[in-house]
C-alpha atoms as a PDB file:
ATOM      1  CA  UNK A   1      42.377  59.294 -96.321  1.00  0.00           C
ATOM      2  CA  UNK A   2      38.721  59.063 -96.356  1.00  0.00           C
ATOM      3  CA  UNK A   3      38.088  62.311 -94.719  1.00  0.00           C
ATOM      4  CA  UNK A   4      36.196  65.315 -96.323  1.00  0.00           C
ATOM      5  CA  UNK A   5      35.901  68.363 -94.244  1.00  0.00           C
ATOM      6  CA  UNK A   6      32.634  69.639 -93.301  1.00  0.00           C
ATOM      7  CA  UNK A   7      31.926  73.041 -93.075  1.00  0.00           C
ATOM      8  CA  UNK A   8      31.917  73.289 -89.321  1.00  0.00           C
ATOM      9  CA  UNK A   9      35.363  71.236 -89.181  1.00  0.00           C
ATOM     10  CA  UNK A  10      36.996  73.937 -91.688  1.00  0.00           C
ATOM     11  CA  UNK A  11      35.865  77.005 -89.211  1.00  0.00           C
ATOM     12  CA  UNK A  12      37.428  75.159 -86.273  1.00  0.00           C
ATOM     13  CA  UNK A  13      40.469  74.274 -88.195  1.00  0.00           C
ATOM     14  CA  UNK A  14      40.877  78.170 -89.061  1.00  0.00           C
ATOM     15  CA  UNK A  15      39.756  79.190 -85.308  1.00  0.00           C
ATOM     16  CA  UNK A  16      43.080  76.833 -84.324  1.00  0.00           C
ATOM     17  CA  UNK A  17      45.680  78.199 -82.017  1.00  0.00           C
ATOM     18  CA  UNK A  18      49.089  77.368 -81.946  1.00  0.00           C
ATOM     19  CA  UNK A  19      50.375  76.441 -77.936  1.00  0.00           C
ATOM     20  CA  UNK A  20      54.039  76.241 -76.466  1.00  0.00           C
ATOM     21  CA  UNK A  21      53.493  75.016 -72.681  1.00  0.00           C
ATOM     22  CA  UNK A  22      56.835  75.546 -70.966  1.00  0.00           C
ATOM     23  CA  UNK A  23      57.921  72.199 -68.833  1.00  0.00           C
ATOM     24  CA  UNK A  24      61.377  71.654 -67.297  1.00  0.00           C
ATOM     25  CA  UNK A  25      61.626  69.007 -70.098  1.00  0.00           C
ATOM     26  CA  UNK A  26      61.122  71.460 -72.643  1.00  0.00           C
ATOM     27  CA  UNK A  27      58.562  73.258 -74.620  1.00  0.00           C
ATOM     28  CA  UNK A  28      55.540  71.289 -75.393  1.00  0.00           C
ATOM     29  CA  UNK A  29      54.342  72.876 -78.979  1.00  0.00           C
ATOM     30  CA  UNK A  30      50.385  71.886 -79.176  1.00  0.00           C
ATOM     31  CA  UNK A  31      47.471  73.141 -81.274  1.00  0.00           C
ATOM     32  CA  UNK A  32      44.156  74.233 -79.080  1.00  0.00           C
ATOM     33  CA  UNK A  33      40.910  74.204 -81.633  1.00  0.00           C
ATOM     34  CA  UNK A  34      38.087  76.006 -79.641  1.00  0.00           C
ATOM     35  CA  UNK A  35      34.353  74.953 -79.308  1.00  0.00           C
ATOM     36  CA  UNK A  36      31.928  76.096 -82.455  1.00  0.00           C
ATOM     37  CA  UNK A  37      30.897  78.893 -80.738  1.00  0.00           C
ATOM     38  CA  UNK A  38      26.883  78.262 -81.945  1.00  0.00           C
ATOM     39  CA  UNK A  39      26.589  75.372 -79.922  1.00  0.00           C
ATOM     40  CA  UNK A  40      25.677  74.531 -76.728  1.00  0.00           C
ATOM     41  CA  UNK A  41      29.548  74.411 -74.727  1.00  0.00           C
ATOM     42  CA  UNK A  42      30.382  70.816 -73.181  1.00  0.00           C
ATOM     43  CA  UNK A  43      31.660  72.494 -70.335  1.00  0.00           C
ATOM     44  CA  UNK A  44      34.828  69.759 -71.094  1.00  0.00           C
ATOM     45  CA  UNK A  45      38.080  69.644 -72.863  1.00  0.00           C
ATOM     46  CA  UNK A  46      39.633  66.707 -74.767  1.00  0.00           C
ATOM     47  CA  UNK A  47      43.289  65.727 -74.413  1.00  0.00           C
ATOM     48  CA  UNK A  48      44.082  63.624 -77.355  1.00  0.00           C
ATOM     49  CA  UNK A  49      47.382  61.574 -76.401  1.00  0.00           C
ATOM     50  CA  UNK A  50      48.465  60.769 -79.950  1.00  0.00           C
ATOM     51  CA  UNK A  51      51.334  62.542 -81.514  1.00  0.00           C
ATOM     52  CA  UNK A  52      49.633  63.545 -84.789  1.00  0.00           C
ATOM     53  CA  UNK A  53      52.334  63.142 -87.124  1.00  0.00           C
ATOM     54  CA  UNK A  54      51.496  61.116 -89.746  1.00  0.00           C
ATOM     55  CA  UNK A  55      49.460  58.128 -91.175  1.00  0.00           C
ATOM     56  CA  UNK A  56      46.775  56.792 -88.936  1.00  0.00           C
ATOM     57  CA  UNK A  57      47.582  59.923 -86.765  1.00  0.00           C
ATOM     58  CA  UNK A  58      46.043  62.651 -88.907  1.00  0.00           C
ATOM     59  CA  UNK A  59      42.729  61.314 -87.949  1.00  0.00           C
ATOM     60  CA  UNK A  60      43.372  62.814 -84.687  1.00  0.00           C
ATOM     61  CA  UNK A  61      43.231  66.281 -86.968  1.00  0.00           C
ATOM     62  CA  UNK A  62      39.771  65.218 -87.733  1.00  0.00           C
ATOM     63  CA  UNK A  63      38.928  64.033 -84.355  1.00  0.00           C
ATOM     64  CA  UNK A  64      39.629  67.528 -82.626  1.00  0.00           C
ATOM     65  CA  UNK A  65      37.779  69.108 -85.201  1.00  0.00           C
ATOM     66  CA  UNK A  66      34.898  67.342 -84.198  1.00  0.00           C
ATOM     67  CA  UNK A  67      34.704  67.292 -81.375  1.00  0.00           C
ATOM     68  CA  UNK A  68      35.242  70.972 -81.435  1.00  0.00           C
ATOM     69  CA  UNK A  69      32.435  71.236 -83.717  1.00  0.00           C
ATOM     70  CA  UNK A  70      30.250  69.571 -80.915  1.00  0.00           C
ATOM     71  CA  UNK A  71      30.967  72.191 -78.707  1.00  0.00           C
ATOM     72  CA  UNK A  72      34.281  70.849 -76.707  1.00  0.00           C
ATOM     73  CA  UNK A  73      37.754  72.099 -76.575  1.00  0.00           C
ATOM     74  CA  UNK A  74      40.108  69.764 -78.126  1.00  0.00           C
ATOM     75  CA  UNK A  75      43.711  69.878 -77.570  1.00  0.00           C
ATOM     76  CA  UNK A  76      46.500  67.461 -79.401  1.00  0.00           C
ATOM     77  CA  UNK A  77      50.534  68.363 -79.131  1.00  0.00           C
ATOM     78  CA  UNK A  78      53.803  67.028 -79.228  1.00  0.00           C
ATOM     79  CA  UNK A  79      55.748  64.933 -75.799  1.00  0.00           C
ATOM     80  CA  UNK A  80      58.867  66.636 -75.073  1.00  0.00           C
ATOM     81  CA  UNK A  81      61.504  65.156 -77.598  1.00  0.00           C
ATOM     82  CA  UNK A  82      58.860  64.690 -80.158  1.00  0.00           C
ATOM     83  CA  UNK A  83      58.103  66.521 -83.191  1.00  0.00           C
ATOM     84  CA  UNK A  84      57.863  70.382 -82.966  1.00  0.00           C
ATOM     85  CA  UNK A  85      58.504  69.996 -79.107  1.00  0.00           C
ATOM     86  CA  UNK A  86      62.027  70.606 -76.941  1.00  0.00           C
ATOM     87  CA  UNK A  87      63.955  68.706 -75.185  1.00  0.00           C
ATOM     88  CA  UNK A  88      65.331  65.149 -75.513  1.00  0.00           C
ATOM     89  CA  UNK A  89      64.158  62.094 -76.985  1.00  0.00           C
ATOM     90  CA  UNK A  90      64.577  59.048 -75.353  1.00  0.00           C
ATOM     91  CA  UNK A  91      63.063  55.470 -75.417  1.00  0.00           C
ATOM     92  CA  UNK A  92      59.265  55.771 -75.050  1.00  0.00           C
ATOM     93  CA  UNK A  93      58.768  52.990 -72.418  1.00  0.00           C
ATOM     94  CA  UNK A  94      55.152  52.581 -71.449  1.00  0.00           C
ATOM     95  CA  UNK A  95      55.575  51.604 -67.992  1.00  0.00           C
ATOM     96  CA  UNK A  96      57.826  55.490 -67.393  1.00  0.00           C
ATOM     97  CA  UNK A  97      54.725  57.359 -68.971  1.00  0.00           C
ATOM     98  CA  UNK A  98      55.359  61.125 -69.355  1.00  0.00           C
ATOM     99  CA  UNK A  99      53.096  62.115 -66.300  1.00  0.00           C
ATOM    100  CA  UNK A 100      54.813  65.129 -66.264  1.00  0.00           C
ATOM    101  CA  UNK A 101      53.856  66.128 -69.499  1.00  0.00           C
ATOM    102  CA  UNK A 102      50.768  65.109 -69.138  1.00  0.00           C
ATOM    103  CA  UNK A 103      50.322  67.200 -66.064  1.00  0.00           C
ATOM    104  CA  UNK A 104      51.809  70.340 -67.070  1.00  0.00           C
ATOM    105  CA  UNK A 105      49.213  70.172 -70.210  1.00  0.00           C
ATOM    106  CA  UNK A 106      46.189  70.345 -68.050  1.00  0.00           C
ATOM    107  CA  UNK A 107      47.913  72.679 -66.094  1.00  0.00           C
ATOM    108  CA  UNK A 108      48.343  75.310 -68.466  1.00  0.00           C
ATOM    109  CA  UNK A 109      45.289  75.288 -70.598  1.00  0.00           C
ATOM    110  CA  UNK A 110      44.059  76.001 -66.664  1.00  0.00           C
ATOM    111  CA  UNK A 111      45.704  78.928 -65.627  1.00  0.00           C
ATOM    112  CA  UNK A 112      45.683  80.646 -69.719  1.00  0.00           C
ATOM    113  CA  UNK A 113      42.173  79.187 -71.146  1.00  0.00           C
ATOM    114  CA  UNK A 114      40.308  78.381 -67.981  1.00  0.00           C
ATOM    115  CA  UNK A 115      39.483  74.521 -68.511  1.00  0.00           C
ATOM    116  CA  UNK A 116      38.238  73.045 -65.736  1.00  0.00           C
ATOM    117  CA  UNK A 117      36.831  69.458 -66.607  1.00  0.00           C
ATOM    118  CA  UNK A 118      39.438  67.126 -69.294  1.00  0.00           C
ATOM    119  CA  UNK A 119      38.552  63.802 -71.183  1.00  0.00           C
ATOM    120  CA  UNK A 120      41.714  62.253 -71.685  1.00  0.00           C
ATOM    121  CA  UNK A 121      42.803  59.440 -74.815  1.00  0.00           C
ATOM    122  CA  UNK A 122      45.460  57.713 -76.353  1.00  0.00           C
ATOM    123  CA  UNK A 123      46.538  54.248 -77.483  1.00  0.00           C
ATOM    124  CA  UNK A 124      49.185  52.058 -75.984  1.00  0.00           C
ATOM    125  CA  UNK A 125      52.217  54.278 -74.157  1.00  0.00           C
ATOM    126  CA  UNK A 126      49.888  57.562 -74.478  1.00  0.00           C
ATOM    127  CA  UNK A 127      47.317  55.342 -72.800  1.00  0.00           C
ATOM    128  CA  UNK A 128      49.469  55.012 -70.394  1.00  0.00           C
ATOM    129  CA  UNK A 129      50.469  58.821 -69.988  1.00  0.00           C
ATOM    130  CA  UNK A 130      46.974  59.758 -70.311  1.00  0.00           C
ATOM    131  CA  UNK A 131      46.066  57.580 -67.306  1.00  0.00           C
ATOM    132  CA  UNK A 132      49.248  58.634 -65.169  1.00  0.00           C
ATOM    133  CA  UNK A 133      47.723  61.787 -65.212  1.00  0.00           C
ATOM    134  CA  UNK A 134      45.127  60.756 -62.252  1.00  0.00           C
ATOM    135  CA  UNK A 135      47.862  60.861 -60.002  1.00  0.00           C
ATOM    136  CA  UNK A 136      48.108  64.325 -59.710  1.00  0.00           C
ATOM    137  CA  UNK A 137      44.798  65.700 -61.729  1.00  0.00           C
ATOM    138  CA  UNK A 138      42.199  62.795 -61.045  1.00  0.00           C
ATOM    139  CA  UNK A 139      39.886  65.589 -60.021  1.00  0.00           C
ATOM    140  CA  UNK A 140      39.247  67.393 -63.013  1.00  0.00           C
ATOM    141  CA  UNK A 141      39.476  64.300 -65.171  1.00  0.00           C
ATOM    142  CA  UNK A 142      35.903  63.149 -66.193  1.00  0.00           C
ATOM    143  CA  UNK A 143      36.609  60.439 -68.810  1.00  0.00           C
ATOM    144  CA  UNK A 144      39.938  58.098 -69.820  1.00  0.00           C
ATOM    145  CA  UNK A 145      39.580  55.989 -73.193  1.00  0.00           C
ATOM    146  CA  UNK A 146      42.987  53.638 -72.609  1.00  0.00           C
ATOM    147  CA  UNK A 147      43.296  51.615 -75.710  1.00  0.00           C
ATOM    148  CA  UNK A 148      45.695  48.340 -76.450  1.00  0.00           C
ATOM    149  CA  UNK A 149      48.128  49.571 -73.787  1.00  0.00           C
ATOM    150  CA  UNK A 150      50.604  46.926 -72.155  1.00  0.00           C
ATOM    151  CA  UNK A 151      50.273  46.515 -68.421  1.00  0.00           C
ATOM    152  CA  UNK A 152      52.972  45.070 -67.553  1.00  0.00           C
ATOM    153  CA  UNK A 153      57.170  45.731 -67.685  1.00  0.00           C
ATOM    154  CA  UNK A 154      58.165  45.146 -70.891  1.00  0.00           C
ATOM    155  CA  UNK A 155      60.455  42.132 -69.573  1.00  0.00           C
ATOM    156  CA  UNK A 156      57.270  40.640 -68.336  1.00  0.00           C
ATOM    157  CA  UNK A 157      55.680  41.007 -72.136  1.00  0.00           C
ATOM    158  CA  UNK A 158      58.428  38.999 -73.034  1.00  0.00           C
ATOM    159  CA  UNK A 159      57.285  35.882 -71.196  1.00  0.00           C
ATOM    160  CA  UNK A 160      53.115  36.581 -72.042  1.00  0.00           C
ATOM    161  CA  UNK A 161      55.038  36.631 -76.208  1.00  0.00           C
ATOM    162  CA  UNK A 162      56.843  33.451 -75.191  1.00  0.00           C
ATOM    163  CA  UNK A 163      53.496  31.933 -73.877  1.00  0.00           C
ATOM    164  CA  UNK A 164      52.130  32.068 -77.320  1.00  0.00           C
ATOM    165  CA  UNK A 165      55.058  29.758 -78.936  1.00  0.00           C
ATOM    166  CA  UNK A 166      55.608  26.070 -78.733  1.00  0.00           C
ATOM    167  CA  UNK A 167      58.774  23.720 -79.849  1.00  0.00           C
ATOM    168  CA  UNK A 168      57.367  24.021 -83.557  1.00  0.00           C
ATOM    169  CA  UNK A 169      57.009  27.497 -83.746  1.00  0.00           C
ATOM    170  CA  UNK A 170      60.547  27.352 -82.540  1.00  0.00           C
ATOM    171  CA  UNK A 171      61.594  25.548 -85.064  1.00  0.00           C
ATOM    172  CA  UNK A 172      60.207  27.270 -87.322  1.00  0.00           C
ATOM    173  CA  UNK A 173      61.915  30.770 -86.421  1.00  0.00           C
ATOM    174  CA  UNK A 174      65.303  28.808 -86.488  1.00  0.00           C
ATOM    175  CA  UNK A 175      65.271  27.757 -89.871  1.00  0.00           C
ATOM    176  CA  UNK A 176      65.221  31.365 -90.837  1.00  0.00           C
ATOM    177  CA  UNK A 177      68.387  32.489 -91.520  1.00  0.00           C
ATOM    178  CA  UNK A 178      67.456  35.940 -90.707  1.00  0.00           C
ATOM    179  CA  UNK A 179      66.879  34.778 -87.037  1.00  0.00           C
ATOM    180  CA  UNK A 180      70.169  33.611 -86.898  1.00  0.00           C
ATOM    181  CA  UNK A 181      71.778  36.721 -88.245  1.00  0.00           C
ATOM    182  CA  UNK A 182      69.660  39.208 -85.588  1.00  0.00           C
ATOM    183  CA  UNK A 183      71.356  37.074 -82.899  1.00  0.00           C
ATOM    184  CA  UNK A 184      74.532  38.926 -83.555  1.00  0.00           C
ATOM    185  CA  UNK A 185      72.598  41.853 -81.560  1.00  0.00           C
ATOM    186  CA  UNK A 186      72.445  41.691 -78.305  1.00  0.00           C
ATOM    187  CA  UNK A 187      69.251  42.548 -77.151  1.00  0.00           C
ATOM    188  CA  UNK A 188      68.018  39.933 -79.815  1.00  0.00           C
ATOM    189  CA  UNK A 189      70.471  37.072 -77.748  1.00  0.00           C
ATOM    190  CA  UNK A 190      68.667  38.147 -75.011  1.00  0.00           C
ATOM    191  CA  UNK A 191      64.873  38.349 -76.063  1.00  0.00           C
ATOM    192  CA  UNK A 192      65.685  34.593 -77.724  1.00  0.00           C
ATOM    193  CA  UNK A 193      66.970  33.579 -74.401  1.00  0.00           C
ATOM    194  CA  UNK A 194      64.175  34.643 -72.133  1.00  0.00           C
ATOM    195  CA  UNK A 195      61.732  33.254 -74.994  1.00  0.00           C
ATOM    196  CA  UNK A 196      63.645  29.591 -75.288  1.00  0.00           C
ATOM    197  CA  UNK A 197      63.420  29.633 -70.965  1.00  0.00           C
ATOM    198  CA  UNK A 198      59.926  30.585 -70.926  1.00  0.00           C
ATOM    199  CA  UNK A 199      59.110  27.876 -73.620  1.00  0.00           C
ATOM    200  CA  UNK A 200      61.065  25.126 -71.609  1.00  0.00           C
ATOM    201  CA  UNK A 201      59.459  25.818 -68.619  1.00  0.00           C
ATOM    202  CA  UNK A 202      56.111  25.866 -70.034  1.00  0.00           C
ATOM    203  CA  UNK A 203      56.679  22.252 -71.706  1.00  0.00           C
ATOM    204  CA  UNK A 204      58.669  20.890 -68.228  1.00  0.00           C
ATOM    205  CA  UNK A 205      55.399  22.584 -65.963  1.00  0.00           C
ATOM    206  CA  UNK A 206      53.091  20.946 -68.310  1.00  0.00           C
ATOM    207  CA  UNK A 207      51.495  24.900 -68.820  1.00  0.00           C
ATOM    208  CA  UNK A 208      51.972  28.611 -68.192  1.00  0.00           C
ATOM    209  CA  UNK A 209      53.440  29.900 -64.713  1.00  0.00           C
ATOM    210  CA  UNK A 210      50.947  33.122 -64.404  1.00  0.00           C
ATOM    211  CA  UNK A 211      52.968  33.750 -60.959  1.00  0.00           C
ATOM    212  CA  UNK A 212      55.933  35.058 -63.068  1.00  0.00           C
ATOM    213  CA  UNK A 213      53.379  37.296 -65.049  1.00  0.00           C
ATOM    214  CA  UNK A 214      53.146  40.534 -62.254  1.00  0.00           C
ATOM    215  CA  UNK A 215      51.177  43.618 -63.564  1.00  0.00           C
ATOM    216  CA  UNK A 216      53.657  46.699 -63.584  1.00  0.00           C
ATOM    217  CA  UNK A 217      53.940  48.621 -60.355  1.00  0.00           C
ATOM    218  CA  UNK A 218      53.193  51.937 -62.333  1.00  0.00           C
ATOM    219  CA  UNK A 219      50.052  50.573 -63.963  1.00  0.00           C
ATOM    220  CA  UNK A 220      48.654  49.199 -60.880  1.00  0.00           C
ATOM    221  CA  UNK A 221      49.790  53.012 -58.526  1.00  0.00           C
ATOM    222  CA  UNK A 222      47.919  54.820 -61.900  1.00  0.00           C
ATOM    223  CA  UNK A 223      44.826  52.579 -61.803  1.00  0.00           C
ATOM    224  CA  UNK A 224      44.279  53.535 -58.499  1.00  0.00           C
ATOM    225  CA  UNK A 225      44.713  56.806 -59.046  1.00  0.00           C
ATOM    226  CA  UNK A 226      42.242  56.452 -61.685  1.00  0.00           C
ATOM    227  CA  UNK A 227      39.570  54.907 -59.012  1.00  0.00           C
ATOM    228  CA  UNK A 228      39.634  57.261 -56.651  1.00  0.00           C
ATOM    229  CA  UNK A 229      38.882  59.892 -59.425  1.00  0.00           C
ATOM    230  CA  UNK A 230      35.574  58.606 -59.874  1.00  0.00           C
ATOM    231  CA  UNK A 231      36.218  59.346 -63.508  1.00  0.00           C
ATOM    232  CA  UNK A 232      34.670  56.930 -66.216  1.00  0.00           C
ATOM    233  CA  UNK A 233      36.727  55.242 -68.406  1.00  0.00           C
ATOM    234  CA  UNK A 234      36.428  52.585 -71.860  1.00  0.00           C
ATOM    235  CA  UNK A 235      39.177  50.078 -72.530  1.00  0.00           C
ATOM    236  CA  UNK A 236      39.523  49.157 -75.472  1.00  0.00           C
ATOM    237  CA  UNK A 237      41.451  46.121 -76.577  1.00  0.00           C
ATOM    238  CA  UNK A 238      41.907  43.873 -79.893  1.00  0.00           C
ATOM    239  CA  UNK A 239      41.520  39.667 -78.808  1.00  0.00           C
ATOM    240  CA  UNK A 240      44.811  39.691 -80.794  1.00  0.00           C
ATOM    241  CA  UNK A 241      46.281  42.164 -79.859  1.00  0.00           C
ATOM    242  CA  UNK A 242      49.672  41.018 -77.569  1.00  0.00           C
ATOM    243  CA  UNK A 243      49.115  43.711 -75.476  1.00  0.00           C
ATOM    244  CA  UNK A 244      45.977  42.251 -74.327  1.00  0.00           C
ATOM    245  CA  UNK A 245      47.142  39.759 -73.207  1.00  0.00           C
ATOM    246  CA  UNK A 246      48.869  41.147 -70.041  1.00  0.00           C
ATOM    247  CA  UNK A 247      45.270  43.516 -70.159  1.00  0.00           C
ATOM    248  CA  UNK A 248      44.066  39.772 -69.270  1.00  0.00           C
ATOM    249  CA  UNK A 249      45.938  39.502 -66.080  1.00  0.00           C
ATOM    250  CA  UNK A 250      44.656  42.769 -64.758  1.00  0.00           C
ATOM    251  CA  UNK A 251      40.967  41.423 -65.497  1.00  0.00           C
ATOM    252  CA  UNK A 252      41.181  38.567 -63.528  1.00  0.00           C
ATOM    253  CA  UNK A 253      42.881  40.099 -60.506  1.00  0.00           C
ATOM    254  CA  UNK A 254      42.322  44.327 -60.270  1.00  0.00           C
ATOM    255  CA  UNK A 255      38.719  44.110 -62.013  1.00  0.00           C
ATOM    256  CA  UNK A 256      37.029  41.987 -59.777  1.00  0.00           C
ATOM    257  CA  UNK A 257      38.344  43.632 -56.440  1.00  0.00           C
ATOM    258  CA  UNK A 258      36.351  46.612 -57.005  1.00  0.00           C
ATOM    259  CA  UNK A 259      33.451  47.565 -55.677  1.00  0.00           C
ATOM    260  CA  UNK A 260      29.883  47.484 -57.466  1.00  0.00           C
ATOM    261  CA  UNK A 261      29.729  51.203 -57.780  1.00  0.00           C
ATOM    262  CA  UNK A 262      33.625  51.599 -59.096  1.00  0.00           C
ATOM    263  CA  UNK A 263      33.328  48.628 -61.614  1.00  0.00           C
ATOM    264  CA  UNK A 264      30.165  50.341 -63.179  1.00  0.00           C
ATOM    265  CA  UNK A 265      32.208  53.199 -64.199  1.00  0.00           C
ATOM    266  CA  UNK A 266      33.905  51.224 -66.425  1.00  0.00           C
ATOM    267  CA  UNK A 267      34.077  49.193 -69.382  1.00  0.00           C
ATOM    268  CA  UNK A 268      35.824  47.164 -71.245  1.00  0.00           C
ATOM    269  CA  UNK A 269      35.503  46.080 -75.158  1.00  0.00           C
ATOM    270  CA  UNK A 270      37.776  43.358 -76.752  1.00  0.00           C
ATOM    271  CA  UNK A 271      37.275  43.581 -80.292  1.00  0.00           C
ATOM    272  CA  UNK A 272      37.980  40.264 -82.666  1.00  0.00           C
ATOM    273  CA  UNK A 273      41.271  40.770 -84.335  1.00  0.00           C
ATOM    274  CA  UNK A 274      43.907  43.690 -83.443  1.00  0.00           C
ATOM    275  CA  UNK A 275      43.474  47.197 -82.325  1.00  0.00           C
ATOM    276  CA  UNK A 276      46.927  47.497 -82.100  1.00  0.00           C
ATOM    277  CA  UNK A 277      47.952  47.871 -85.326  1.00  0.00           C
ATOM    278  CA  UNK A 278      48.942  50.214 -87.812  1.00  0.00           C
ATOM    279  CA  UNK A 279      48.614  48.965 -91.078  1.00  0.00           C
ATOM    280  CA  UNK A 280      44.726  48.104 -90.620  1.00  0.00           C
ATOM    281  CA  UNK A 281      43.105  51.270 -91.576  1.00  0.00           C
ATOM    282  CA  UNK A 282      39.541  50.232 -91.842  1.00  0.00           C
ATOM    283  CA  UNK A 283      40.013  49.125 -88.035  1.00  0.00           C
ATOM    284  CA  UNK A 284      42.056  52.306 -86.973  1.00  0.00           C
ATOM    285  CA  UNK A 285      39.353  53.991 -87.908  1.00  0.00           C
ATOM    286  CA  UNK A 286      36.652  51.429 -86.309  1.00  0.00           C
ATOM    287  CA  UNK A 287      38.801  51.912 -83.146  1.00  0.00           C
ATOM    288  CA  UNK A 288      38.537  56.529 -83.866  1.00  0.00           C
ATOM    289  CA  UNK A 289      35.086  56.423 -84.159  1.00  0.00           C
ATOM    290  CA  UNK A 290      34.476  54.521 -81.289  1.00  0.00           C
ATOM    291  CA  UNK A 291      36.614  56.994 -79.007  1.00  0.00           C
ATOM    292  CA  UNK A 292      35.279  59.749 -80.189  1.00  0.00           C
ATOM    293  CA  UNK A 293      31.876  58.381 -80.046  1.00  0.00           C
ATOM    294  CA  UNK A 294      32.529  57.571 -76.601  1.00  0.00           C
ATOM    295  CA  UNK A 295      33.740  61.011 -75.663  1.00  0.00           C
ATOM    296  CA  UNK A 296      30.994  62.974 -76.849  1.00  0.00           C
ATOM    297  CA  UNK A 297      28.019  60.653 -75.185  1.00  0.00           C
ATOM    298  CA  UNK A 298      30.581  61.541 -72.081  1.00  0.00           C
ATOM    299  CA  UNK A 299      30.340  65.305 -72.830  1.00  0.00           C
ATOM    300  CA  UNK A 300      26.646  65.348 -73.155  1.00  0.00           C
ATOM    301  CA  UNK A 301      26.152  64.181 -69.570  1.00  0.00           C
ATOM    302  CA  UNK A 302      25.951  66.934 -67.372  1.00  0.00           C
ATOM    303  CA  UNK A 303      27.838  65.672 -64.625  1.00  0.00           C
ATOM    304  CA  UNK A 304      29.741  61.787 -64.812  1.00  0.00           C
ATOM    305  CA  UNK A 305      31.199  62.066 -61.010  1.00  0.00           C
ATOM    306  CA  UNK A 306      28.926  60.281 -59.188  1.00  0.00           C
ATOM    307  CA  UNK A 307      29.054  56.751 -58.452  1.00  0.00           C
ATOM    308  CA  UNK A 308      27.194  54.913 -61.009  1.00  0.00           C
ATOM    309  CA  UNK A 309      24.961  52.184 -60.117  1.00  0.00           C
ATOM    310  CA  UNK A 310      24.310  50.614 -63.847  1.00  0.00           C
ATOM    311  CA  UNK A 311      26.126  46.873 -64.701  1.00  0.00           C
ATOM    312  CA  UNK A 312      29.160  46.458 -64.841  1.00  0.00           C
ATOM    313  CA  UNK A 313      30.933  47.433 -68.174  1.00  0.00           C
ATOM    314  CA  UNK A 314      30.755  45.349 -71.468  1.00  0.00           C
ATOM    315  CA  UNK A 315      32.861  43.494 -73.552  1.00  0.00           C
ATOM    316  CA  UNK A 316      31.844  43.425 -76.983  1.00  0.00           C
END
């Protein structure tokens, strides 16, 4: 990876603490890296929603390091279930975020390392943890950067995936023997069903039913959360992306309710291309630098909880 350590990254990598944070889930296992002591403290610390594993993930590794090195506490660990964590795995559904998780991390790096103000961050179902977190800790949460999340049940995705496909990509995908062999599952039966009814009704409406397109329940009770925070926030969203899709829905109906002051506080970017993806790594780490970059202009405002009065946010 294209990442050569400074000097101030390798003294925050060796000032690194290892964390367990007890839940009733199970033991969260995180890494704290503490502020460069030589400059001037953020006053903030930086959640980063990513489980750093592997791949695209390690950048996370460099991003806490930096943003240590700018003088904020950066904190990265593992859901319950996940990695060097307890507990149980299960199906990582965005629309059931791990709030709790979430919550509990704040929580503790309270009461043992006296944090007071958070930036929180993650892509797609951390996104969505990361923002479920306003329900309970909106107040101490300065900044959310929510990146190529889905919005909506995953159901519901189905149908925005379906309104993407005509007759001739259908018969396309069914000259693939392959296709026919994943029907044998039965989840695939069903995702081909609910695609092939979408697609009818499309062609018999004459065009897409955006009634049957509802915005999850979750998203929508975190959202609000988030607006009553006052809390800034950047999403961040590829044009191709198919998660931005149901992102779409929420612009055209949530957006434009709010008022002037709460729409200032935030903005939204939809890149050309993906942001979803993995396999991109020139992009993923377009997409890091730009969250990081975000985060630290956020740290170096003295105080982001007031309502803003600049324009609305942009989309690039």
């Amino acid at each position: 990876m294209p990442w050569i350590e400074t000097p101030e990254q390798i003294e925050r990598a060796r000032a690194e603490r290892a964390v367990v944070v007890p839940t009733p889930r199970g033991e969260l296992f995180g890494i704290l890296t503490p502020p460069d002591p030589t400059v001037p403290p953020a006053g903030r610390c930086a959640i980063l929603f990513t489980r750093p594993r592997s791949h695209r993930n390690r950048m996370w590794v460099e991003g806490a390091r930096r943003l240590a090195a700018r003088g904020l506490h950066a904190f990265r660990f593992d859901y319950h279930g996940c990695g060097d964590s307890g507990g149980d795995a299960s199906y990582l559904d965005p629309n059931r975020p791990y709030r709790e998780d979430a919550v509990a991390v704040i929580r503790f790096l309270r009461e043992h390392f006296g944090q007071r103000r958070f930036v929180v961050c993650g892509t797609c179902f951390d996104a969505r943890t990361a923002l479920s977190a306003f329900m309970d800790e909106g107040d101490a949460i300065d900044g959310l950067v929510f990146m190529a999340a889905p919005v909506m049940e995953l159901k519901t995705m189905t149908l925005v995936h379906a309104d993407q496909k005509d007759w001739r990509h259908l018969a396309r995908a069914l000259r693939n023997p392959e296709n026919w062999r994943s029907l044998a599952r039965r989840e695939r039966w069903s995702y081909m069903s609910r695609v092939l009814g979408r697609v009818t009704g499309n062609s018999l409406r004459g065009g897409h039913d955006e009634d049957a397109l509802p915005l999850a329940s979750s998203f929508l009770e975190h959202f609000r959360a988030l607006v009553r925070s006052r809390a800034r926030a950047l999403f961040l969203y590829g044009s191709e992306d198919a998660e931005y899709e149901s992102f779409r829905v929420a612009e055209r109906s949530v957006f434009p309710r709010l008022r002037p002051s709460e729409r200032a506080r935030f903005e939204i970017e939809v890149w050309p291309g993906t942001v979803h993806g993995f396999l991109e790594m020139p992009r993923q780490r377009e997409t890091f630098a730009r969250a990081l970059g975000w985060i630290e202009a956020l740290a170096s405002t003295p105080d982001v909880r007031t309502d803003a009065t600049a324009a609305p946010g942009t989309r690039a």
